[in-house]
PDB file of N, CA and C in Angstrom:
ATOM      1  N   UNK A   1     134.849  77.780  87.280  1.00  0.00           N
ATOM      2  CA  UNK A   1     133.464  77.356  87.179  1.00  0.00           C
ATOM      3  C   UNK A   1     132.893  77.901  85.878  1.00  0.00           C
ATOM      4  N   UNK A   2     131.186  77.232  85.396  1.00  0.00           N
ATOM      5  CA  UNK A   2     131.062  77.574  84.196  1.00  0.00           C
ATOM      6  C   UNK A   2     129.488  78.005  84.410  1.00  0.00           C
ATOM      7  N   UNK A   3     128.775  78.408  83.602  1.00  0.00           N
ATOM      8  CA  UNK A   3     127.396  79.059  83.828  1.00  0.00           C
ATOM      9  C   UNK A   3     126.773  77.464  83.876  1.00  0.00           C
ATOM     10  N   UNK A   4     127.063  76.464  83.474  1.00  0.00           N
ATOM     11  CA  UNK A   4     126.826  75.304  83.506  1.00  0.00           C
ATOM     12  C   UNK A   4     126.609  74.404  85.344  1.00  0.00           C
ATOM     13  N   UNK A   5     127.779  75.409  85.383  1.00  0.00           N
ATOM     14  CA  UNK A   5     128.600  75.034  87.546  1.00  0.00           C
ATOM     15  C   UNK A   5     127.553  75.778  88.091  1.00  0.00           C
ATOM     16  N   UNK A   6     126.817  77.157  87.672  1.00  0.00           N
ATOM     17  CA  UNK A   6     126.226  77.056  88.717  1.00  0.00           C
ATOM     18  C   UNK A   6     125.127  77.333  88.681  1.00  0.00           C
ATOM     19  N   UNK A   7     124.494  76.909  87.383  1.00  0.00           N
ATOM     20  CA  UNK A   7     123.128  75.858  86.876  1.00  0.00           C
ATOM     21  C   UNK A   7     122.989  74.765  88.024  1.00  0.00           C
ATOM     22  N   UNK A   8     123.817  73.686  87.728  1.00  0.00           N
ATOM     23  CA  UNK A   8     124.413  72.467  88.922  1.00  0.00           C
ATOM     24  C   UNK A   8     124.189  73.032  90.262  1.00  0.00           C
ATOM     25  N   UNK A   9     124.731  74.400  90.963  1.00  0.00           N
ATOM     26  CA  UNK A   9     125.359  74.415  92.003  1.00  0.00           C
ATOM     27  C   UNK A   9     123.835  74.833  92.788  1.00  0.00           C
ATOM     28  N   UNK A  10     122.755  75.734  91.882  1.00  0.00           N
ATOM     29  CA  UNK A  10     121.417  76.363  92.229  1.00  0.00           C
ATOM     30  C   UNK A  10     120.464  74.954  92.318  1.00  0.00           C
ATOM     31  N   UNK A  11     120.922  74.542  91.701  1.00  0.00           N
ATOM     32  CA  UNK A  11     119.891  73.031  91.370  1.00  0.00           C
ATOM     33  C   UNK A  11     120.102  71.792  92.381  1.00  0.00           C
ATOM     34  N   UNK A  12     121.404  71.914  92.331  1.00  0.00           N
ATOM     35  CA  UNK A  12     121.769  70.817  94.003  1.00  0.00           C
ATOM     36  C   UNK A  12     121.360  71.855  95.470  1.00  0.00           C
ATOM     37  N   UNK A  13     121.494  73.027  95.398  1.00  0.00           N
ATOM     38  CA  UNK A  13     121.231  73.477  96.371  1.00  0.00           C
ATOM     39  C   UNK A  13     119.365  73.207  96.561  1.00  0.00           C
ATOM     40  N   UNK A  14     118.536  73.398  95.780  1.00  0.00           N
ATOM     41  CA  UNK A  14     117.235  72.999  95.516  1.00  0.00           C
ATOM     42  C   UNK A  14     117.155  71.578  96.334  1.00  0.00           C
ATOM     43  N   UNK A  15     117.706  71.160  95.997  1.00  0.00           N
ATOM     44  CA  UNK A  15     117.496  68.996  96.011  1.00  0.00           C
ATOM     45  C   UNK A  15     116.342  69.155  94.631  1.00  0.00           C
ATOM     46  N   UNK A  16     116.792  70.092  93.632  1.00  0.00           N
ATOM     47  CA  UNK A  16     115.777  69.879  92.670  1.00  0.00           C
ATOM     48  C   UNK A  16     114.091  70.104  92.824  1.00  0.00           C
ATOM     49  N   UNK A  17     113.972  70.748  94.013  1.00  0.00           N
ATOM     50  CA  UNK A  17     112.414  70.903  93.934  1.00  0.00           C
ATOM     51  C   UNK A  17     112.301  72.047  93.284  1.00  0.00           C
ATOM     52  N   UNK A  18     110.668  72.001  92.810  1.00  0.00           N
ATOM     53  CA  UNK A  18     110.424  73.402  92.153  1.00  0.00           C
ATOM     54  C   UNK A  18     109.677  74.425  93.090  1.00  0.00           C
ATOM     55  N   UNK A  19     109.785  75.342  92.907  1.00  0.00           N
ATOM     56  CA  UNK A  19     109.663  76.515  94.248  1.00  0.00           C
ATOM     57  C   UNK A  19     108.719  77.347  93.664  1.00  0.00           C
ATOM     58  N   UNK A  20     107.280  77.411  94.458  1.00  0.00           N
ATOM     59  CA  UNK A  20     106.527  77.937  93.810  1.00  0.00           C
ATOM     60  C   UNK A  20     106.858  79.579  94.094  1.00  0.00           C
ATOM     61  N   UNK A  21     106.952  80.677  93.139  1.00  0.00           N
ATOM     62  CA  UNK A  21     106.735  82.193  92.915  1.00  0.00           C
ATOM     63  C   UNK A  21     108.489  81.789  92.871  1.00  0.00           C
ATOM     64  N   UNK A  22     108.814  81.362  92.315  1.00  0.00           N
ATOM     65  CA  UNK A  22     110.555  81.144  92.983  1.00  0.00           C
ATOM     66  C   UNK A  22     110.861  80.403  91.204  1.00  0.00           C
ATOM     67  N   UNK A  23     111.609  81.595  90.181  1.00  0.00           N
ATOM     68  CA  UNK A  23     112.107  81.376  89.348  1.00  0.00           C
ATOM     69  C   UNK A  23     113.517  79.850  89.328  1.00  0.00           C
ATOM     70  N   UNK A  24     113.165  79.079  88.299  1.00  0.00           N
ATOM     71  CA  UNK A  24     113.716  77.813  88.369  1.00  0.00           C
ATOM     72  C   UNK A  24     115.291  78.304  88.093  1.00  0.00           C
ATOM     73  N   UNK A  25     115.904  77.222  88.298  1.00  0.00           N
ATOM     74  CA  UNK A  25     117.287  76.992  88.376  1.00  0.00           C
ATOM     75  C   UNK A  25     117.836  77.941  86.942  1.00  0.00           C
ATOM     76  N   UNK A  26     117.372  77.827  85.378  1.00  0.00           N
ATOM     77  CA  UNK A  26     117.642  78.513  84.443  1.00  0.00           C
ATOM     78  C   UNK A  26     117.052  79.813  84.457  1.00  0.00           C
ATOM     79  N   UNK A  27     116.202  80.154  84.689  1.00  0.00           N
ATOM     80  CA  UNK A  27     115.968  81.384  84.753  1.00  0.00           C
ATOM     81  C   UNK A  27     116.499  82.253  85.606  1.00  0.00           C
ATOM     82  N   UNK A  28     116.839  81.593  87.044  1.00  0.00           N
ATOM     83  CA  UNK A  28     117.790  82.398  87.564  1.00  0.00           C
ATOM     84  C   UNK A  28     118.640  82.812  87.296  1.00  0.00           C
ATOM     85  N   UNK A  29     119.800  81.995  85.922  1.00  0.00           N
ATOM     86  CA  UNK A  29     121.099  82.037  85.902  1.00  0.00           C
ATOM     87  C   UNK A  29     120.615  83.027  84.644  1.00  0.00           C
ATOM     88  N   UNK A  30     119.324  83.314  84.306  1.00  0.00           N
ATOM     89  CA  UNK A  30     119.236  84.024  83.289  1.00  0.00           C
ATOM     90  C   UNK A  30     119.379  85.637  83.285  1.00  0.00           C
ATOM     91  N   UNK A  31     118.589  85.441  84.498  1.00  0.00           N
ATOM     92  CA  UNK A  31     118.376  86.930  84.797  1.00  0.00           C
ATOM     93  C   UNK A  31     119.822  87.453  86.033  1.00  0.00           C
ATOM     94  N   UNK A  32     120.850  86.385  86.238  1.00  0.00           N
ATOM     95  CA  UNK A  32     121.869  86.843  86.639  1.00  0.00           C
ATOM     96  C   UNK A  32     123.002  87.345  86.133  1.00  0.00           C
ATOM     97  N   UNK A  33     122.622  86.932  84.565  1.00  0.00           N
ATOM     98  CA  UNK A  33     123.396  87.017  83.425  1.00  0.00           C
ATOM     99  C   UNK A  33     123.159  88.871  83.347  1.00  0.00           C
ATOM    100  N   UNK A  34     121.994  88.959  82.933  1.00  0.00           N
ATOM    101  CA  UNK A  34     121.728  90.139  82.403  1.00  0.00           C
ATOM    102  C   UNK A  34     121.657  91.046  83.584  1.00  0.00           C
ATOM    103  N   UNK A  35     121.592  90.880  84.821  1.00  0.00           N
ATOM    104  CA  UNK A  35     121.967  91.437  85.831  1.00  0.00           C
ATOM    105  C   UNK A  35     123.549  91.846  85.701  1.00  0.00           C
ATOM    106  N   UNK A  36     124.037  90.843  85.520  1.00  0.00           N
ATOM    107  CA  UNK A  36     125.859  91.531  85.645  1.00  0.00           C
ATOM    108  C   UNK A  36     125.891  92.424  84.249  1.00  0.00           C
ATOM    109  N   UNK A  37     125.558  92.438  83.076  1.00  0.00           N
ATOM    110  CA  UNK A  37     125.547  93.079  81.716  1.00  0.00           C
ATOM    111  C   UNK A  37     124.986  94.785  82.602  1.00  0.00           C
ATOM    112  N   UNK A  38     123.804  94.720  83.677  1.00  0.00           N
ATOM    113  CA  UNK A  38     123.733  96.089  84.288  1.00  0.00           C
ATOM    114  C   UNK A  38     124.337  96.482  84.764  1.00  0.00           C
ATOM    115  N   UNK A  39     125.673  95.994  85.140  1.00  0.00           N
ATOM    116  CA  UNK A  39     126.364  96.247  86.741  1.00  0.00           C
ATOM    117  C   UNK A  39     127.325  97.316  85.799  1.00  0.00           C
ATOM    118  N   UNK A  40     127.906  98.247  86.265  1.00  0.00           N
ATOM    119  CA  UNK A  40     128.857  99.245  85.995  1.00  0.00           C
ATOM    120  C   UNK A  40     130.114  98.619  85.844  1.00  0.00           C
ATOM    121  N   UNK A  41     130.711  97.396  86.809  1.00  0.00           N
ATOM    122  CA  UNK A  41     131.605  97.068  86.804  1.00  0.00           C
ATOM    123  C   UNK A  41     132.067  95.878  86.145  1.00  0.00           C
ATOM    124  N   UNK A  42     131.242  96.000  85.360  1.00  0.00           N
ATOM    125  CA  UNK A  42     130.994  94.441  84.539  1.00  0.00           C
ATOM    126  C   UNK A  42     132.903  94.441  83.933  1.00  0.00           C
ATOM    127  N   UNK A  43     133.375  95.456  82.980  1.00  0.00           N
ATOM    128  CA  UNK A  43     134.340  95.592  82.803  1.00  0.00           C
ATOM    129  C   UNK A  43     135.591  95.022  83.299  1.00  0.00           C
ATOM    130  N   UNK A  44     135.466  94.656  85.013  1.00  0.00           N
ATOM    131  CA  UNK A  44     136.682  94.739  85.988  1.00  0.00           C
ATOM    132  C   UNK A  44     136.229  92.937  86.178  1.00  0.00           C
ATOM    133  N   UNK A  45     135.360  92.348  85.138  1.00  0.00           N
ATOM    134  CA  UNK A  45     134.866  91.125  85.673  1.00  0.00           C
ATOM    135  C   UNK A  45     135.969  89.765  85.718  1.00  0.00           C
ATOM    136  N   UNK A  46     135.973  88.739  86.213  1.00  0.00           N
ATOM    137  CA  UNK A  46     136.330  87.773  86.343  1.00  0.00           C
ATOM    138  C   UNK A  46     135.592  86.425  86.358  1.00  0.00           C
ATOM    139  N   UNK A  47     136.620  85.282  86.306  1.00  0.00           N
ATOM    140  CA  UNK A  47     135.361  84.202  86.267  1.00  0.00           C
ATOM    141  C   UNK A  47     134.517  84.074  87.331  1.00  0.00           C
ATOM    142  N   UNK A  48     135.133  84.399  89.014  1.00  0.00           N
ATOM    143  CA  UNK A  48     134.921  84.171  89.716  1.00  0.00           C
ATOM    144  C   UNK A  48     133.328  84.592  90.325  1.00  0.00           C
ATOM    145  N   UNK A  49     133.101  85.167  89.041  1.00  0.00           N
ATOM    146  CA  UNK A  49     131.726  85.804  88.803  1.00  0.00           C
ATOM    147  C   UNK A  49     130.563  84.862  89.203  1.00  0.00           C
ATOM    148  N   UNK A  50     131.245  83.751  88.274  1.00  0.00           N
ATOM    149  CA  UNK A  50     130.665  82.034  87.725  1.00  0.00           C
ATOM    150  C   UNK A  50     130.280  81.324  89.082  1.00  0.00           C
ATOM    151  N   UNK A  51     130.369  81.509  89.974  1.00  0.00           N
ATOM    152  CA  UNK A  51     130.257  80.554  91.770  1.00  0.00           C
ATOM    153  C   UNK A  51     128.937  81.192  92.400  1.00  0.00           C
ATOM    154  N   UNK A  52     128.098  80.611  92.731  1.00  0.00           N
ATOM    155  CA  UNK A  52     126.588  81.327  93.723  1.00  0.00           C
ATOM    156  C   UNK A  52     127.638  81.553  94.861  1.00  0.00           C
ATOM    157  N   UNK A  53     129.071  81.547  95.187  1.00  0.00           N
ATOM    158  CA  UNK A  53     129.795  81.996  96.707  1.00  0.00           C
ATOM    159  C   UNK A  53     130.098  83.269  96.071  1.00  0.00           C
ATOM    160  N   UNK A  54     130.561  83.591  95.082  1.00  0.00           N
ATOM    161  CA  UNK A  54     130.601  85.090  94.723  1.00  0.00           C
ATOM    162  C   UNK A  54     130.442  86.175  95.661  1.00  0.00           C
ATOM    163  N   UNK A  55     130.759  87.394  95.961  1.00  0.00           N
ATOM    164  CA  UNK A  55     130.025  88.256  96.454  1.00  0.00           C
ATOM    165  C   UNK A  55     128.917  89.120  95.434  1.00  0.00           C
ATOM    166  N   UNK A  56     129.581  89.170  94.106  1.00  0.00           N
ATOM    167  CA  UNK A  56     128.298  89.126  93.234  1.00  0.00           C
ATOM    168  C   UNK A  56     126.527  88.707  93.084  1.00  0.00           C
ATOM    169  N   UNK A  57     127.071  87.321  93.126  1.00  0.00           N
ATOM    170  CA  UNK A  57     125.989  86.560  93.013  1.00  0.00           C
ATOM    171  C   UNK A  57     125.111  86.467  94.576  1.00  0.00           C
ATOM    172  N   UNK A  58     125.414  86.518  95.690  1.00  0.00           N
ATOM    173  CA  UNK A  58     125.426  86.872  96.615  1.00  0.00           C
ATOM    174  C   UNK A  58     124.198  88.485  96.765  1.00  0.00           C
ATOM    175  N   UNK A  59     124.692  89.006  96.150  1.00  0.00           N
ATOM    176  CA  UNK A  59     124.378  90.546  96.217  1.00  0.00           C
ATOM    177  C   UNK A  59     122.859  90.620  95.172  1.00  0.00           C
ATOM    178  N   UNK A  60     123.013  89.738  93.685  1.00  0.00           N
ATOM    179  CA  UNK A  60     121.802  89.216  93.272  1.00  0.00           C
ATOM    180  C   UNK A  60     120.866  88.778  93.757  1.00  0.00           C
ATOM    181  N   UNK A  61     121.355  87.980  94.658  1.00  0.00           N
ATOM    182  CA  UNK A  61     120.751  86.634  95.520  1.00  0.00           C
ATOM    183  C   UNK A  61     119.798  87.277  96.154  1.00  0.00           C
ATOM    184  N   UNK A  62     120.243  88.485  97.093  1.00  0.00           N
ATOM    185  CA  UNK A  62     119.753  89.477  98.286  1.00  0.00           C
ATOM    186  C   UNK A  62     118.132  90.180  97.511  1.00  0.00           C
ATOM    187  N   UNK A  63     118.625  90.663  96.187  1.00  0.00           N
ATOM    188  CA  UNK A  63     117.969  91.600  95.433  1.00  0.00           C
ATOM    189  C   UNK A  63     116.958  90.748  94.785  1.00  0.00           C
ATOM    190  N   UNK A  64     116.904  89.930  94.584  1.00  0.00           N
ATOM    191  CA  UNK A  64     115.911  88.638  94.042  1.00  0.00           C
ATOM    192  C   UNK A  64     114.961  88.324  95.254  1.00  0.00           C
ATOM    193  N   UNK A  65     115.330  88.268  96.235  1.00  0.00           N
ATOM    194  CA  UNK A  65     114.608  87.336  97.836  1.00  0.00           C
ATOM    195  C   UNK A  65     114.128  88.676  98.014  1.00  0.00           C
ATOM    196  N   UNK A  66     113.708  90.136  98.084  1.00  0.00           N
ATOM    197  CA  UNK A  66     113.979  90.976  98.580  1.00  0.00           C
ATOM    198  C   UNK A  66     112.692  91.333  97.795  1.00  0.00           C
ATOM    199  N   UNK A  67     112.536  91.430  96.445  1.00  0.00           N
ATOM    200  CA  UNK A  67     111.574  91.175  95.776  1.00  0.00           C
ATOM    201  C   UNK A  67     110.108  90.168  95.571  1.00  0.00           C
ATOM    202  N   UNK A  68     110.119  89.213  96.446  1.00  0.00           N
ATOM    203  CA  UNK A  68     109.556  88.212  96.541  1.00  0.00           C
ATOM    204  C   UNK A  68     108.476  88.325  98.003  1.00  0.00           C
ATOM    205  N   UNK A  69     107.286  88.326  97.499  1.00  0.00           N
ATOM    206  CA  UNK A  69     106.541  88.520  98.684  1.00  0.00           C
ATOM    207  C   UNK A  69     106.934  88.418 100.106  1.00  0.00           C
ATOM    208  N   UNK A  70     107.554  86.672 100.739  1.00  0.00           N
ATOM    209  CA  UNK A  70     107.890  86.291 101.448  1.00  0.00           C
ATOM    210  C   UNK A  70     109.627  86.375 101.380  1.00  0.00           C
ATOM    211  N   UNK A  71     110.151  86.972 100.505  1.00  0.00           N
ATOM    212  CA  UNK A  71     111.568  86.888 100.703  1.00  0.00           C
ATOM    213  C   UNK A  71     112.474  85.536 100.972  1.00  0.00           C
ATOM    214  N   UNK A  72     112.363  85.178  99.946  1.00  0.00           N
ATOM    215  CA  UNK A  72     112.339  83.819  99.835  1.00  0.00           C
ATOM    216  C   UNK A  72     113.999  83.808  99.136  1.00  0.00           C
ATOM    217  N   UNK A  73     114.639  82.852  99.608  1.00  0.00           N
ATOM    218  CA  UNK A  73     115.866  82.817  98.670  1.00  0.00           C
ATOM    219  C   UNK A  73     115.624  82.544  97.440  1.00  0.00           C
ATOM    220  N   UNK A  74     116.236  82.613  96.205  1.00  0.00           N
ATOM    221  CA  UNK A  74     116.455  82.088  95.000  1.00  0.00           C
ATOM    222  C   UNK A  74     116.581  80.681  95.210  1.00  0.00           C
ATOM    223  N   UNK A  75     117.811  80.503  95.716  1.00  0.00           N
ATOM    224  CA  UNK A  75     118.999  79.680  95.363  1.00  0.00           C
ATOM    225  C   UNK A  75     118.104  78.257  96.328  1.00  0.00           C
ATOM    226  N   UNK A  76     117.950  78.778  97.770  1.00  0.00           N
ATOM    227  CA  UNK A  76     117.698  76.954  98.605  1.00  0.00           C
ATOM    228  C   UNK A  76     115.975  77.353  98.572  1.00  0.00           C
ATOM    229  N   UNK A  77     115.521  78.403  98.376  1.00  0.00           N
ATOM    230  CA  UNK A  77     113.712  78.516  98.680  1.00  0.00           C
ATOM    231  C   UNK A  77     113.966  78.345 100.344  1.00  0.00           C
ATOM    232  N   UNK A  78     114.453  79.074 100.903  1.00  0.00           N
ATOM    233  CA  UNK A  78     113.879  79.166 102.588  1.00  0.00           C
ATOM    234  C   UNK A  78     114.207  80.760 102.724  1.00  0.00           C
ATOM    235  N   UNK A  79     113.175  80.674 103.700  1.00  0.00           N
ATOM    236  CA  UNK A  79     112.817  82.670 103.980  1.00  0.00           C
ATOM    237  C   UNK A  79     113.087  82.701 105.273  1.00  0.00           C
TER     238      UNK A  79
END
C-alpha cells in the first residue's frame, strides 16, 4: 500500500463526507505521518505501516478519537 492507499482507504471509509471537528482525509494522513516520525520505533518500520488495518495506525486512530470531545473516530466519524 501507498500513503496514496490510505488517503483512498480513510476517504472510502467516510463515503466522503466531511466530519465536522473531525480532521479531513489529508490531514489525517498528515498528522499520521508525523506521528510515526515520534514513535521510537520508527526505525524497525515497514510498509505495512501504509494500511488504516495496521496495528499502528489503529493505535493513532485510538489517540485521535480520544482527543475529540465526543470521541469520534477519525477514520468512519462514528463515536
Amino acid at each position: 500500500m501507498s500513503l496514496a492507499g490510505v488517503y483512498a482507504a480513510i476517504d472510502g471509509a467516510r463515503g466522503g463526507a466531511i466530519l465536522d471537528g473531525v480532521p479531513g482525509p489529508m490531514e489525517l494522513l498528515l498528522r499520521y505521518v508525523e506521528w510515526l516520525g515520534d514513535q521510537n520505533w520508527i526505525d524497525k518500520a515497514t510498509t505495512r505501516l501504509l494500511s488504516i488495518e495496521s496495528p499502528a495506525f489503529n493505535q493513532f486512530r485510538r489517540e485521535v478519537a480520544a482527543r475529540h470531545p465526543r470521541e469520534v473516530d477519525p477514520v468512519t466519524g462514528r463515536w
